[in-house]
PDB file of N, CA and C in Angstrom:
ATOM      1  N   UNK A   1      85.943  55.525 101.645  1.00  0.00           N
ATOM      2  CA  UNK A   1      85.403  54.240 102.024  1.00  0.00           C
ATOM      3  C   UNK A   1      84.537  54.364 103.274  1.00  0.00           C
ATOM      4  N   UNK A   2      85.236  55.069 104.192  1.00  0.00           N
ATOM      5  CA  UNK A   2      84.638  55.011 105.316  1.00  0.00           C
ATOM      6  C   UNK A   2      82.975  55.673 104.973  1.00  0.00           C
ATOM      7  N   UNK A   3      82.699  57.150 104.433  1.00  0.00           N
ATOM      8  CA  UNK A   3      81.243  57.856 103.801  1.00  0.00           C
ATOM      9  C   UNK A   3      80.613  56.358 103.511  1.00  0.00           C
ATOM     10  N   UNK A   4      81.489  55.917 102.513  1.00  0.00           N
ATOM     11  CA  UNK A   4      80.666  54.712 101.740  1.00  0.00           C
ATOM     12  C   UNK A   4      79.860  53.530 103.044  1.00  0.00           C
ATOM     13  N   UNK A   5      80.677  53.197 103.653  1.00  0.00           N
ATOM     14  CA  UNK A   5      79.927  52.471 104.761  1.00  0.00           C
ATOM     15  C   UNK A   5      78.856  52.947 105.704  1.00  0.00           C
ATOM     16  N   UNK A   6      79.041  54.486 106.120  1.00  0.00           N
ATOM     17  CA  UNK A   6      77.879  54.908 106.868  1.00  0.00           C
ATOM     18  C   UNK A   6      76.599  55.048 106.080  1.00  0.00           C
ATOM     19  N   UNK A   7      76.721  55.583 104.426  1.00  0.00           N
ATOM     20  CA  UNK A   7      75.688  55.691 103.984  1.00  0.00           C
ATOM     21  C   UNK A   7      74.850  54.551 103.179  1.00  0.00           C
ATOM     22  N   UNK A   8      75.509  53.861 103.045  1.00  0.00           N
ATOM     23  CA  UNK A   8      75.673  52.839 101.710  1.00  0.00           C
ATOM     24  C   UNK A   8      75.224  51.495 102.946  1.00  0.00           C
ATOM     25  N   UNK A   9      76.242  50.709 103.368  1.00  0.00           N
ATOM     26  CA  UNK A   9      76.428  50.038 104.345  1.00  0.00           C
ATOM     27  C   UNK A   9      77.611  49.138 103.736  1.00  0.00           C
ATOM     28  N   UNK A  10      78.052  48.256 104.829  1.00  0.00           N
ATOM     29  CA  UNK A  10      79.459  47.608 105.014  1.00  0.00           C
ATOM     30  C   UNK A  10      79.348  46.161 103.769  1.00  0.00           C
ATOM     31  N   UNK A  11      78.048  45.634 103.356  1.00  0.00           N
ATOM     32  CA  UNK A  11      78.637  44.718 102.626  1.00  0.00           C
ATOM     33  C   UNK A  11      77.276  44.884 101.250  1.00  0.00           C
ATOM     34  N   UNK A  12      77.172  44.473 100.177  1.00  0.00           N
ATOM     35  CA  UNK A  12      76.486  44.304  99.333  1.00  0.00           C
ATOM     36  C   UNK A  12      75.115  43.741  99.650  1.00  0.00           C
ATOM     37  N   UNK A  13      74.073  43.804  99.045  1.00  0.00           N
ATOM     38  CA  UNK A  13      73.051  43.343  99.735  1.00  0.00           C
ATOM     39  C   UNK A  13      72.922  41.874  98.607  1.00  0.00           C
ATOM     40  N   UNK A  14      72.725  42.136  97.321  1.00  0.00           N
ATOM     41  CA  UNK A  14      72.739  41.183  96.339  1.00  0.00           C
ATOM     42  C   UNK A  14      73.528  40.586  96.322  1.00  0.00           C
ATOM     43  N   UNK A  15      73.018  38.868  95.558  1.00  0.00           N
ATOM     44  CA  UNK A  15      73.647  37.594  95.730  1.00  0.00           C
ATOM     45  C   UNK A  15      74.452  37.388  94.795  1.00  0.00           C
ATOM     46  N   UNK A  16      73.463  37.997  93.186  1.00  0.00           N
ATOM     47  CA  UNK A  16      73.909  37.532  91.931  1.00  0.00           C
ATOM     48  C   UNK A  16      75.040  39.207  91.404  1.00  0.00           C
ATOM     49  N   UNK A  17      76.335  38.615  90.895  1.00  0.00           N
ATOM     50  CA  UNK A  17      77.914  38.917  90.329  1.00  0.00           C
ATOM     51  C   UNK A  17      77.022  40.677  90.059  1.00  0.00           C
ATOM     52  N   UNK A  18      75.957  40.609  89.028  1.00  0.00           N
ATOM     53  CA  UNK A  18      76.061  41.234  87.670  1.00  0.00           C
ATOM     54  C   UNK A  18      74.739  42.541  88.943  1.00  0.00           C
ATOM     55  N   UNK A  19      73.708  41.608  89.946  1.00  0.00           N
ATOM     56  CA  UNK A  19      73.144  42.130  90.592  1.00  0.00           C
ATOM     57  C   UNK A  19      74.490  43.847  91.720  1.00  0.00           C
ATOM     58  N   UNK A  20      74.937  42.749  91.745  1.00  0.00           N
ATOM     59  CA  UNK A  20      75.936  43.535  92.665  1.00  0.00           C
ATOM     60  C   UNK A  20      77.012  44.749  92.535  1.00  0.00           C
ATOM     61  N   UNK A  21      76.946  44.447  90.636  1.00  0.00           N
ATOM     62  CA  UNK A  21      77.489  45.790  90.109  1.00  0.00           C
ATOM     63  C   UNK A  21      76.502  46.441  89.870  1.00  0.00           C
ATOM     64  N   UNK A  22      75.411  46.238  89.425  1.00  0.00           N
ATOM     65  CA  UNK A  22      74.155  47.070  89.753  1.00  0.00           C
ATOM     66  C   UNK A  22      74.485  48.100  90.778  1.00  0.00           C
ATOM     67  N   UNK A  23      74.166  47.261  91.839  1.00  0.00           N
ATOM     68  CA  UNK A  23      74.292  47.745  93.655  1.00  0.00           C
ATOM     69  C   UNK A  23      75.005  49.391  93.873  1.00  0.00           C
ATOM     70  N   UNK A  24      76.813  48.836  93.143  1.00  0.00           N
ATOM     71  CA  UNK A  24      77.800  49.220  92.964  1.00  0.00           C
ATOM     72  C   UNK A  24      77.226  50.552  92.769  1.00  0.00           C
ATOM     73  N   UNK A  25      76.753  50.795  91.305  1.00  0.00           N
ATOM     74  CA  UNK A  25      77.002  51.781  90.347  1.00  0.00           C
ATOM     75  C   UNK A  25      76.188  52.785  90.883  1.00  0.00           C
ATOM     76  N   UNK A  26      74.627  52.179  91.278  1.00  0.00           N
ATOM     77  CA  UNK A  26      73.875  53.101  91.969  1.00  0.00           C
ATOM     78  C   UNK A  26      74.623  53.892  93.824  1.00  0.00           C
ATOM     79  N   UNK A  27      75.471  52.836  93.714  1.00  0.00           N
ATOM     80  CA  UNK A  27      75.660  53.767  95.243  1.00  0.00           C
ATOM     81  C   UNK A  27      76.527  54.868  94.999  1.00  0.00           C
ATOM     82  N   UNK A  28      77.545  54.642  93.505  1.00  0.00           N
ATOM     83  CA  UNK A  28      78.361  55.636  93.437  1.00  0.00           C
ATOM     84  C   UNK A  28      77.745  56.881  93.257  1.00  0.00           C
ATOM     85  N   UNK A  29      76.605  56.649  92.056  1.00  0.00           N
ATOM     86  CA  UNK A  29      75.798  57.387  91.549  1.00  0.00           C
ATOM     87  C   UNK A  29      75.328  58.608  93.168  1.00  0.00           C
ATOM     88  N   UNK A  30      74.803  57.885  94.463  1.00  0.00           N
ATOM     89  CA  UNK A  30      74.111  58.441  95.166  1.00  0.00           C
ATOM     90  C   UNK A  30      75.183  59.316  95.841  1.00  0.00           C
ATOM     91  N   UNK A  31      76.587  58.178  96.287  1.00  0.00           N
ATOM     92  CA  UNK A  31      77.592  59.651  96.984  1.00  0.00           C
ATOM     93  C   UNK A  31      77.878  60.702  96.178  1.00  0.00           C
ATOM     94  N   UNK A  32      77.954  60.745  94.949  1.00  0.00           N
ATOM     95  CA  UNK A  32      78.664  61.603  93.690  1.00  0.00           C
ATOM     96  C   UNK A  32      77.484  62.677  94.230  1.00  0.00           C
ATOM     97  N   UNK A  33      76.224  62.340  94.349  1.00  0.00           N
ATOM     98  CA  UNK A  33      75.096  63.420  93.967  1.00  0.00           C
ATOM     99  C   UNK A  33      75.599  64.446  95.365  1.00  0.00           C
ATOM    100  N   UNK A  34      75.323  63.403  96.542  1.00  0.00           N
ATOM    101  CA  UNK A  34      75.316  63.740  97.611  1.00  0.00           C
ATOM    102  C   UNK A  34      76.341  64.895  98.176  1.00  0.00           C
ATOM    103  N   UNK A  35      77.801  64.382  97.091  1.00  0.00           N
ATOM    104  CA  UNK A  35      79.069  65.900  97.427  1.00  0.00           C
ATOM    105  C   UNK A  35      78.810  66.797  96.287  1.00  0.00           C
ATOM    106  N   UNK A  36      77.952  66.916  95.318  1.00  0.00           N
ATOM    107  CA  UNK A  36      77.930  67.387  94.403  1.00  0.00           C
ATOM    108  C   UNK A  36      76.688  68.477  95.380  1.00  0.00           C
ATOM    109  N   UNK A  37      75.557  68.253  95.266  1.00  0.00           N
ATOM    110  CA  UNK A  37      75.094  68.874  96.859  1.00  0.00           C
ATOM    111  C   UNK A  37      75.569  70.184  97.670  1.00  0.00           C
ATOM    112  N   UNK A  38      76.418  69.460  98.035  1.00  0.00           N
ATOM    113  CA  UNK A  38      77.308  70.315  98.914  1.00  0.00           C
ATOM    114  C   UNK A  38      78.233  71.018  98.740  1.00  0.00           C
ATOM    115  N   UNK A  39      78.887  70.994  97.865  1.00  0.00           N
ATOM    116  CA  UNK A  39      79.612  71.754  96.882  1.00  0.00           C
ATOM    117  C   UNK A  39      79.589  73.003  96.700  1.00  0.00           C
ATOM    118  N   UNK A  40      79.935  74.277  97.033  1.00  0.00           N
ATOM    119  CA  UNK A  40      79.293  75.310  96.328  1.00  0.00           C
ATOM    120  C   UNK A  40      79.320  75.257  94.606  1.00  0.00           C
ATOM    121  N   UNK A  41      79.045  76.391  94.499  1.00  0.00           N
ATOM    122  CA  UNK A  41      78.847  76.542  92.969  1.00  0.00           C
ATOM    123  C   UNK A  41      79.258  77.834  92.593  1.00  0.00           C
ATOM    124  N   UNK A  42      80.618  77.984  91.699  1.00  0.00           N
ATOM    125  CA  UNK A  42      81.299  79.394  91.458  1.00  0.00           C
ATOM    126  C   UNK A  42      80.319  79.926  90.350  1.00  0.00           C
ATOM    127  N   UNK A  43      80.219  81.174  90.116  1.00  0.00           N
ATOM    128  CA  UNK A  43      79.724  81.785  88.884  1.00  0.00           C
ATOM    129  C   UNK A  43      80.799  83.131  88.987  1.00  0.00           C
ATOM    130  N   UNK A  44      81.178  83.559  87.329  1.00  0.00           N
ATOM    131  CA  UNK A  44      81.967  84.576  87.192  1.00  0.00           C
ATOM    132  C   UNK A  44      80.678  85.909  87.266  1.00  0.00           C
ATOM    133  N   UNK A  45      81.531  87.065  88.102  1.00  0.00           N
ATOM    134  CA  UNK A  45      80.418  88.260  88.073  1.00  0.00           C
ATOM    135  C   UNK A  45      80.778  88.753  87.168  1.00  0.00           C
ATOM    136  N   UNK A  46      82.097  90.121  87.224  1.00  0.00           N
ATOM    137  CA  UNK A  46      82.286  90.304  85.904  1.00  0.00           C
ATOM    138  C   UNK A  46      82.869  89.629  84.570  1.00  0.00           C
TER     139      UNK A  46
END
């Protein structure tokens, strides 16, 4: 929650119900990318 507020911000910007899950989905969308990012990435050698 807390990530979510520094990057995102503390309250919804949209007025309308259906606007605001909009809002929602894209912000999840942006933290998901954002630890996905950062993440390393395993690959098997042998």
């Amino acid at each position: 929650m807390g990530r979510w507020k520094a990057v995102i911000g503390s309250k919804l910007k949209a007025r309308d119900f259906d606007n605001q899950k909009t809002e929602a989905k894209i912000g999840v969308r942006v933290l998901n990318r954002m630890t996905e990012l950062g993440r390393p990435k395993f690959e098997r050698i042998a």
